[in-house]
Protein backbone atom coordinates (compact mmCIF):
# COMPACT_ATOMS: atom_id res chain seq x y z
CA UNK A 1 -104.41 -29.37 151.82
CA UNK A 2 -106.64 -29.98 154.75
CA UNK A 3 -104.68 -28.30 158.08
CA UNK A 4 -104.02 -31.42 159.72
CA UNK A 5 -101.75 -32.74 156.61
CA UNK A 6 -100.05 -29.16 156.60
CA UNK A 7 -99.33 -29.94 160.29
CA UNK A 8 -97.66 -33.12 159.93
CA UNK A 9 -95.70 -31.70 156.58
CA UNK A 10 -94.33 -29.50 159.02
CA UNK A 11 -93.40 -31.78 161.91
CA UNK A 12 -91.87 -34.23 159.14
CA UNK A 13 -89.44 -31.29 157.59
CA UNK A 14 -88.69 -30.16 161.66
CA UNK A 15 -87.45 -33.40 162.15
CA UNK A 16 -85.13 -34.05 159.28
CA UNK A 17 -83.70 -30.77 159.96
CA UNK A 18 -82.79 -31.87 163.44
CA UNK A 19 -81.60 -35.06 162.74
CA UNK A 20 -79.73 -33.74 159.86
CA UNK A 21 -77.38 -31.64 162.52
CA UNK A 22 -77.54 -33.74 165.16
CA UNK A 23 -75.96 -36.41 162.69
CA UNK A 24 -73.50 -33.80 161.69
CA UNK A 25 -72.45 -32.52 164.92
CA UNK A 26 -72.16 -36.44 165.78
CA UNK A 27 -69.46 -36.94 163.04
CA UNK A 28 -67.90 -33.50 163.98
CA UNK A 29 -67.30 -34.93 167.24
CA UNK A 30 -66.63 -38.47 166.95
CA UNK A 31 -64.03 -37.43 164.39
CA UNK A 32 -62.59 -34.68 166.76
CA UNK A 33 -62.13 -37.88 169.07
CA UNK A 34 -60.34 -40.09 166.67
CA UNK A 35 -58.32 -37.82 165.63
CA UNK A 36 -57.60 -37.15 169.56
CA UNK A 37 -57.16 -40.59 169.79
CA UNK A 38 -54.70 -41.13 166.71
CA UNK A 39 -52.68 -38.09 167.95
CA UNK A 40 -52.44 -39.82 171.76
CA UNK A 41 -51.44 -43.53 169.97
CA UNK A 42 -49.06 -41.57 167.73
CA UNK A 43 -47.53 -39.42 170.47
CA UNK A 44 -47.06 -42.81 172.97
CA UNK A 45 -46.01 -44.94 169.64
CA UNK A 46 -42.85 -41.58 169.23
CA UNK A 47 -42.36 -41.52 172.72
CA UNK A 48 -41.77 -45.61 172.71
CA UNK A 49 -40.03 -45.66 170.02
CA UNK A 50 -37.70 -42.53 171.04
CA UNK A 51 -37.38 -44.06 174.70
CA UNK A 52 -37.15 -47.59 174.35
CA UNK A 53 -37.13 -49.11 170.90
CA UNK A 54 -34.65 -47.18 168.39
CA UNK A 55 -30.94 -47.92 169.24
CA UNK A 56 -29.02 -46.21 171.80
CA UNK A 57 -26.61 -43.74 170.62
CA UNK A 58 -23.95 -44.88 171.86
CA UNK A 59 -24.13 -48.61 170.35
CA UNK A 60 -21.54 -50.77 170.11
CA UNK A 61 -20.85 -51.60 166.47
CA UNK A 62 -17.78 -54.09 165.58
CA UNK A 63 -17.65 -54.91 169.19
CA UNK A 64 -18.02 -58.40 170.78
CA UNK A 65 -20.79 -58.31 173.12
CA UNK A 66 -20.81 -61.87 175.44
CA UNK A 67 -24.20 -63.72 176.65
CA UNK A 68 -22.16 -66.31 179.01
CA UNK A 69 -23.37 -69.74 178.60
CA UNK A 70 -26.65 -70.50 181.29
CA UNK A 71 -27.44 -66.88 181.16
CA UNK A 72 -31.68 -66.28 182.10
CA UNK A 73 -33.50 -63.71 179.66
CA UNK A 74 -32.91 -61.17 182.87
CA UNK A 75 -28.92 -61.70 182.62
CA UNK A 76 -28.72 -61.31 178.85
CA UNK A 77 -31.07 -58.29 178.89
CA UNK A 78 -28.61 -56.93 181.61
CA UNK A 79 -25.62 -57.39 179.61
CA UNK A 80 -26.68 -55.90 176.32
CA UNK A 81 -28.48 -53.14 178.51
CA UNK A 82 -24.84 -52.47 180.19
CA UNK A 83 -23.05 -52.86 176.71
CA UNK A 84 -25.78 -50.18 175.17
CA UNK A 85 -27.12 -52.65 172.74
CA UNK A 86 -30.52 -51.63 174.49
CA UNK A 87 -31.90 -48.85 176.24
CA UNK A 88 -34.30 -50.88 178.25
CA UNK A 89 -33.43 -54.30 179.65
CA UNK A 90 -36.81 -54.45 181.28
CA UNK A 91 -38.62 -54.13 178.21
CA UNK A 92 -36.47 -56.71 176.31
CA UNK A 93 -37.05 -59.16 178.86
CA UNK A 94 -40.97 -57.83 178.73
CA UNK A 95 -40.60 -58.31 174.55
CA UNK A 96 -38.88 -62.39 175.08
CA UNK A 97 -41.65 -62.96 177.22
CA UNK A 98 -44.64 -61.72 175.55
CA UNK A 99 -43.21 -64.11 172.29
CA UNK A 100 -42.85 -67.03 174.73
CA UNK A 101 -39.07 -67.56 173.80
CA UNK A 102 -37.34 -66.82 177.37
CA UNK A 103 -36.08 -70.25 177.80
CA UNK A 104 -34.58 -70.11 174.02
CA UNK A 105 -31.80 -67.43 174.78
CA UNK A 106 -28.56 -68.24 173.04
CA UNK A 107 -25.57 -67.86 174.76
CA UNK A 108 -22.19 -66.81 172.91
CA UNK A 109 -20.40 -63.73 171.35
CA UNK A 110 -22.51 -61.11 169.18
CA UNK A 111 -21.36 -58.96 166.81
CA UNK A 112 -23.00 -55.80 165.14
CA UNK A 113 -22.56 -54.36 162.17
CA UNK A 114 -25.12 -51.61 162.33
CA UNK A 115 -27.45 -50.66 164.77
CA UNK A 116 -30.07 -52.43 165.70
CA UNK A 117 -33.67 -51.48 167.24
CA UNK A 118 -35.33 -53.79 170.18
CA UNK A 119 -37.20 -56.36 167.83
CA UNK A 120 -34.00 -56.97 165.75
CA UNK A 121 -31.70 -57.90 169.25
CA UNK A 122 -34.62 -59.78 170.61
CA UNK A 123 -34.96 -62.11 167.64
CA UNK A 124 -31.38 -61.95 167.39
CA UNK A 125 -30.81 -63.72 171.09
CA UNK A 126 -33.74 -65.83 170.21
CA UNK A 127 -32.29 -67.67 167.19
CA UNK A 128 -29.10 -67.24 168.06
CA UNK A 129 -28.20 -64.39 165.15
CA UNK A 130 -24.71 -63.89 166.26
CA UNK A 131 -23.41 -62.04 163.62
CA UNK A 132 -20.08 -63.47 163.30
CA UNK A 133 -18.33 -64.05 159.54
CA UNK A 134 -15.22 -65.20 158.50
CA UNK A 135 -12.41 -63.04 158.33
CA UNK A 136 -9.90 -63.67 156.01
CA UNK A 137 -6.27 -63.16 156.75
CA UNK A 138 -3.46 -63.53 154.53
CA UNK A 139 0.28 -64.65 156.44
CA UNK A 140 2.53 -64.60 153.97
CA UNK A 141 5.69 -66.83 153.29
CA UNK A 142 8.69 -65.67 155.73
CA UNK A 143 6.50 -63.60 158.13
CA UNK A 144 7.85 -64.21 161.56
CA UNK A 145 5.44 -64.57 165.08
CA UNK A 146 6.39 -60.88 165.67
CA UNK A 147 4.38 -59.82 162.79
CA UNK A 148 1.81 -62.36 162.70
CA UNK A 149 1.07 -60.87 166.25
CA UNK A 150 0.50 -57.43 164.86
CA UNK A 151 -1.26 -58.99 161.99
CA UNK A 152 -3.99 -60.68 163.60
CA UNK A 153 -4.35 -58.72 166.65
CA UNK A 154 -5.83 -55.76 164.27
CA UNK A 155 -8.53 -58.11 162.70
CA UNK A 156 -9.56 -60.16 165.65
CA UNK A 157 -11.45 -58.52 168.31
CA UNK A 158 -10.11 -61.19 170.93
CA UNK A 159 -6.87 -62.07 169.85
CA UNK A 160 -3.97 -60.44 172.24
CA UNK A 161 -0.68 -60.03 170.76
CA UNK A 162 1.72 -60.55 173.71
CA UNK A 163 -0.31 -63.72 175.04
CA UNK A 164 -0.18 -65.03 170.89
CA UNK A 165 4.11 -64.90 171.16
CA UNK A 166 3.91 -66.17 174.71
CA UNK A 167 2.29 -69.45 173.79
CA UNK A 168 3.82 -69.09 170.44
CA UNK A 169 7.59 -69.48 172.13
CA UNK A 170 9.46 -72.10 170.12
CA UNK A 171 7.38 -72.55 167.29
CA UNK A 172 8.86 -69.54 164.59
CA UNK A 173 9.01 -71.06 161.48
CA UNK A 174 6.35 -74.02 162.43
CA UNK A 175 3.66 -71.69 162.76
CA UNK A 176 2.46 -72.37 158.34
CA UNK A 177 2.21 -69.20 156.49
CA UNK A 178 -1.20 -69.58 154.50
CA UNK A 179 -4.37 -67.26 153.62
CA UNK A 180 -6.76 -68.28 156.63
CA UNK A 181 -10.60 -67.69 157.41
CA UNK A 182 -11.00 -67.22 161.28
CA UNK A 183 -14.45 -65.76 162.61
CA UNK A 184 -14.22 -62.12 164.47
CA UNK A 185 -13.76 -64.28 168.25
CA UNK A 186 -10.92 -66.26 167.30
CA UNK A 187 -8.85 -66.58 170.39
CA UNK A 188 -4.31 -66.73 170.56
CA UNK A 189 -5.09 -70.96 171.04
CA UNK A 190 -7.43 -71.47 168.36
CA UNK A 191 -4.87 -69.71 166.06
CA UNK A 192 -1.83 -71.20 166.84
CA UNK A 193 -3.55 -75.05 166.89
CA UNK A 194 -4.78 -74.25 163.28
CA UNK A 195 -1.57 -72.79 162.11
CA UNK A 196 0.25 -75.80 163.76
CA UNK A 197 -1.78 -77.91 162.18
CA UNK A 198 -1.67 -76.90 159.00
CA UNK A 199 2.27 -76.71 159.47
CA UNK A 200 1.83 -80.50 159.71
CA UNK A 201 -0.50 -81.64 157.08
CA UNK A 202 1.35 -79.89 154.57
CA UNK A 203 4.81 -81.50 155.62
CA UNK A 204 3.31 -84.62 155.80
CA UNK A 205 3.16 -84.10 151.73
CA UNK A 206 6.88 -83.94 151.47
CA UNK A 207 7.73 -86.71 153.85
CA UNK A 208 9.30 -89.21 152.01
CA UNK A 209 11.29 -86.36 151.13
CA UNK A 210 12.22 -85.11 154.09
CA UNK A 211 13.06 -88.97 155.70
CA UNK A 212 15.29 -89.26 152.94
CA UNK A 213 17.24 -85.94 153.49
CA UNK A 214 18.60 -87.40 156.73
CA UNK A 215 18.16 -84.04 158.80
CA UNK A 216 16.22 -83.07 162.02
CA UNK A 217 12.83 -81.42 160.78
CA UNK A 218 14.42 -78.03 163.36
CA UNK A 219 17.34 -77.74 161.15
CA UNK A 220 15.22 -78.34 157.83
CA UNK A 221 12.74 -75.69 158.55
CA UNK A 222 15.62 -73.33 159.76
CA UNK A 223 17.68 -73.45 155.92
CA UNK A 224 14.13 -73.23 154.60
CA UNK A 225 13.36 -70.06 156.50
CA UNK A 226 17.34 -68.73 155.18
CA UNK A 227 16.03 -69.71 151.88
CA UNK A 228 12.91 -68.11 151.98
CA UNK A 229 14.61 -64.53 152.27
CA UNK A 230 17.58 -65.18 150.36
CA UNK A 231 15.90 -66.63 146.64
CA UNK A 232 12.94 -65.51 144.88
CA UNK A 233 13.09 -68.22 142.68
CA UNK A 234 12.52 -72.61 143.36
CA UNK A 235 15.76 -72.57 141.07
CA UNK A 236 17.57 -70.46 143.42
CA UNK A 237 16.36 -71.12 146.54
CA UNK A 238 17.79 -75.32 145.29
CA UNK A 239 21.46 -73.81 144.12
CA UNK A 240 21.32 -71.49 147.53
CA UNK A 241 20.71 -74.71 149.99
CA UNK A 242 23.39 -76.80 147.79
CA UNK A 243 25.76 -73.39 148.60
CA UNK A 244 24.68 -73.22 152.28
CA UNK A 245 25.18 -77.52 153.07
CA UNK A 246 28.33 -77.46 151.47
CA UNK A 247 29.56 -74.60 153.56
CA UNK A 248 28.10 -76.79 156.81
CA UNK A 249 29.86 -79.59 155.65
CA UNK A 250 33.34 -77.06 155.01
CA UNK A 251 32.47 -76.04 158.48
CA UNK A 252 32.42 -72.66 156.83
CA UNK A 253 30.75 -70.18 158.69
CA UNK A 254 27.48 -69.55 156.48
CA UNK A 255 27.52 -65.58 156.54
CA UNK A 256 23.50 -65.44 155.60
CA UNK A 257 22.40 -61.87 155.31
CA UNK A 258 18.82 -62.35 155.93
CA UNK A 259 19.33 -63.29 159.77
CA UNK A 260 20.11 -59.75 160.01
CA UNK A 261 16.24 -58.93 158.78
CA UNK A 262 15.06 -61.26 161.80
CA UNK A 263 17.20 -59.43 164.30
CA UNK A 264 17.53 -56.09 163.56
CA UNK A 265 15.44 -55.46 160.65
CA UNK A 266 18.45 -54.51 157.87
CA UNK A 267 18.61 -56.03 154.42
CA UNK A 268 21.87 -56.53 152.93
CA UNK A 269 22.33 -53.14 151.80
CA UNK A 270 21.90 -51.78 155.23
CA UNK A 271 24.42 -53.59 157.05
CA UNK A 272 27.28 -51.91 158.52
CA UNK A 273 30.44 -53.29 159.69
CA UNK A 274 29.43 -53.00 163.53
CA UNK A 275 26.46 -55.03 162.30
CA UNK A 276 28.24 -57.93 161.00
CA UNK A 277 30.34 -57.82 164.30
CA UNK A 278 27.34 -58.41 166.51
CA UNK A 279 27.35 -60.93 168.83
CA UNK A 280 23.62 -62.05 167.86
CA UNK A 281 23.37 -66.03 168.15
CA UNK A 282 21.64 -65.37 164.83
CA UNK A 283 24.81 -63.47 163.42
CA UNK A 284 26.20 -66.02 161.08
CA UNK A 285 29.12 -63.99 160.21
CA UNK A 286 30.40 -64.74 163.79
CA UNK A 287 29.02 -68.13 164.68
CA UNK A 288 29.41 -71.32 163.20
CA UNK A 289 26.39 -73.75 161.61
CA UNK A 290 22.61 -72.85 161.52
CA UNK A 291 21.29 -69.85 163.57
CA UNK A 292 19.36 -71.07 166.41
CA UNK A 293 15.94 -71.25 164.96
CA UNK A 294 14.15 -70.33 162.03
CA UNK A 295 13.93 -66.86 161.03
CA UNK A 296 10.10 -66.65 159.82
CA UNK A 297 7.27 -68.77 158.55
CA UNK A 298 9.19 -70.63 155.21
CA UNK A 299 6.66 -71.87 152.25
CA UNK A 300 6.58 -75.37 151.31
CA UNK A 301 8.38 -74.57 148.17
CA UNK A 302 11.51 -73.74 150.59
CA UNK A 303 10.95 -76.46 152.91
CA UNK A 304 11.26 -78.36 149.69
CA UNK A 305 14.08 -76.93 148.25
CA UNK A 306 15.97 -77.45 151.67
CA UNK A 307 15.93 -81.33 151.15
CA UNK A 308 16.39 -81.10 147.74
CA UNK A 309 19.73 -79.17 146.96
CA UNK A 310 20.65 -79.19 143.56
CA UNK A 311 24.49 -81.12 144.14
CA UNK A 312 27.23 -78.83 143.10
CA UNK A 313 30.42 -76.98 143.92
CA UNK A 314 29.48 -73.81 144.59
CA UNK A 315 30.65 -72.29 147.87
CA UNK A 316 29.58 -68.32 147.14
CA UNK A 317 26.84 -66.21 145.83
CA UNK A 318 25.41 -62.85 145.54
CA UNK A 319 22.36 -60.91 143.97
CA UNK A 320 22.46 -58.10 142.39
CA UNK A 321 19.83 -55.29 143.36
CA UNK A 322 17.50 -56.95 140.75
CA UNK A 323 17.42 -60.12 142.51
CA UNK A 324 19.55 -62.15 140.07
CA UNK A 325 21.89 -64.32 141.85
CA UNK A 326 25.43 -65.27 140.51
CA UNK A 327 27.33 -68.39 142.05
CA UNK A 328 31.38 -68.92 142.38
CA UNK A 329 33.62 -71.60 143.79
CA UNK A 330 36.00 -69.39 144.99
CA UNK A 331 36.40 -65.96 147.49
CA UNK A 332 38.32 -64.85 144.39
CA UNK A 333 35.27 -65.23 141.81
CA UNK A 334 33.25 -64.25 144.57
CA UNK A 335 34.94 -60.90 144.67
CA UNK A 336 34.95 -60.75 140.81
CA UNK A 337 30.97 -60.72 140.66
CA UNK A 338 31.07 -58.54 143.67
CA UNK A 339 32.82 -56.20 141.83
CA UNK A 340 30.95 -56.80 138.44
CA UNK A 341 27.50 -56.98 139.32
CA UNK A 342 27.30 -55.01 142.68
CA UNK A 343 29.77 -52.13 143.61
């Protein structure tokens, strides 16, 4: 091979060797910088994430958190940054505004369930994600306001007892006992309107009934609620009201047992002779007629029963402690079943 070809054989294999490692130290360094750079997005992605994003530990879960009605993106992202829905209300206002959506905040009451990261509130105010599901709540037949208070105040995050039986005043036994569906915000006025209401509509079913009777709706509902505690049974609670009107119309004082449950909480059982002494309004051992309102929420199937006394002679009765009742026409028979069925 002539010298000049050697040369150039040379020069060729030179070059490839440099290019060869210049190449390679080129990758060696450009992927020493992306992996510099993946490790500086990664560490600012954590640090975001950690700082601004993830939920604060302290977040409010079951708790009603309020956007009030006109409120700008900056007054909502204040609110939830003060309730510790967020840790940054800058950047939620920053994230509403980068989507374009800070004129579409919904006002209202939220409720959480879990914890929830930045993107979740945001869309959440956006589309107006509130949160809120029916709760359902069972009243059941006799229950009086007292309870109901108690009742509803520990499933609704907005309901106050006392301010419930201070609007409720006057309305025991008118107040329907029913299984209802109210949502988490439900307020002491929304309650007792849909209560009242239903009170109504299901009356209404039993008018013609009731018009016939002849009797003030007050002192209806008030037998019904007696009847509600004293019978288990349709059959019973009939005979019961036909004992309790003809003891009215006797002028018989009506001696009901269960007003003692309303007043001082004692079942038959319980009472002692300084109870039935008592100088309770509701003591019917003592006063004459009706008590003077109902003592608890009666069912329909009482209400019913009250205008709908099954006509007899009866003046007495008693249940034994397995609920069945026995019925006399006299204190002396009275005394027999007493004797018979319950000493």
């Amino acid at each position: 091979m002539p010298p000049i070809e050697k040369s150039l054989e040379r020069g060729f294999a030179a070059y490839e060797r440099v290019s060869k490692e210049l190449s390679l130290r080129w990758r060696e360094h450009a992927n020493r910088r992306t992996i510099t750079a993946l490790i500086t997005v990664g560490t600012m992605a954590t640090f975001l994430y950690l700082t601004v994003v993830r939920p604060p530990d302290n977040f409010p879960l079951n708790t009603l958190v309020t956007i009030e009605e006109g409120s700008s993106v900056d007054a909502a992202a204040q609110v939830l940054e003060e309730s510790q829905v967020v840790r940054s209300r800058t950047a939620l206002r920053f994230l509403v505004i980068l989507l374009g959506r800070q004129k579409d905040v919904h006002a209202g009451d939220y409720l959480f369930k879990e914890p929830r990261d930045l993107f979740s509130i945001a869309r959440a105010i956006i589309i107006g994600a509130y949160g809120l599901e029916p709760m359902r709540i069972r009243i059941g037949e006799g229950t009086t306001t007292k309870t109901m208070a108690r009742i509803l105040e520990n499933s609704l995050l907005r309901f106050n007892g006392d301010k419930f039986l201070s609007t409720a005043q006057g309305m025991e036994g008118f107040l329907f006992p029913d299984t209802y569906y109210f949502l988490p915000n439900a307020n002491e006025a929304l309650v007792i309107k849909t209560m009242r209401q239903n009170f109504d509509a299901r009356v209404s079913a039993i008018e013609s009934q009731i018009s016939y009777f002849g009797k003030p709706l007050k002192e209806i509902v008030i037998m019904a609620s007696l009847l509600e505690r004293e019978a288990r049974t349709t059959e019973d609670r009939r005979m019961i009201a036909g004992v309790l009107w003809n003891r009215l119309k006797k002028g018989m004082l009506l001696q009901v047992d269960a007003a003692f449950l309303y007043t001082i909480g004692k079942g038959s059982y319980q009472l002692t002779t300084k109870d039935l002494q008592s100088d309770s309004p509701y003591n019917t051992y003592r006063h004459l007629g009706l008590p003077p309102g109902p003592i608890g929420s009666p069912s329909l199937d009482s209400i019913l029963a009250a205008v709908t006394p099954i006509k007899h002679d009866y003046l007495y009765y008693l249940a034994d402690r397995s609920g069945v009742t026995y019925y006399s026409k006299t204190y002396a028979e009275h005394l027999r079943n007493k004797r018979k069925y319950i000493d």
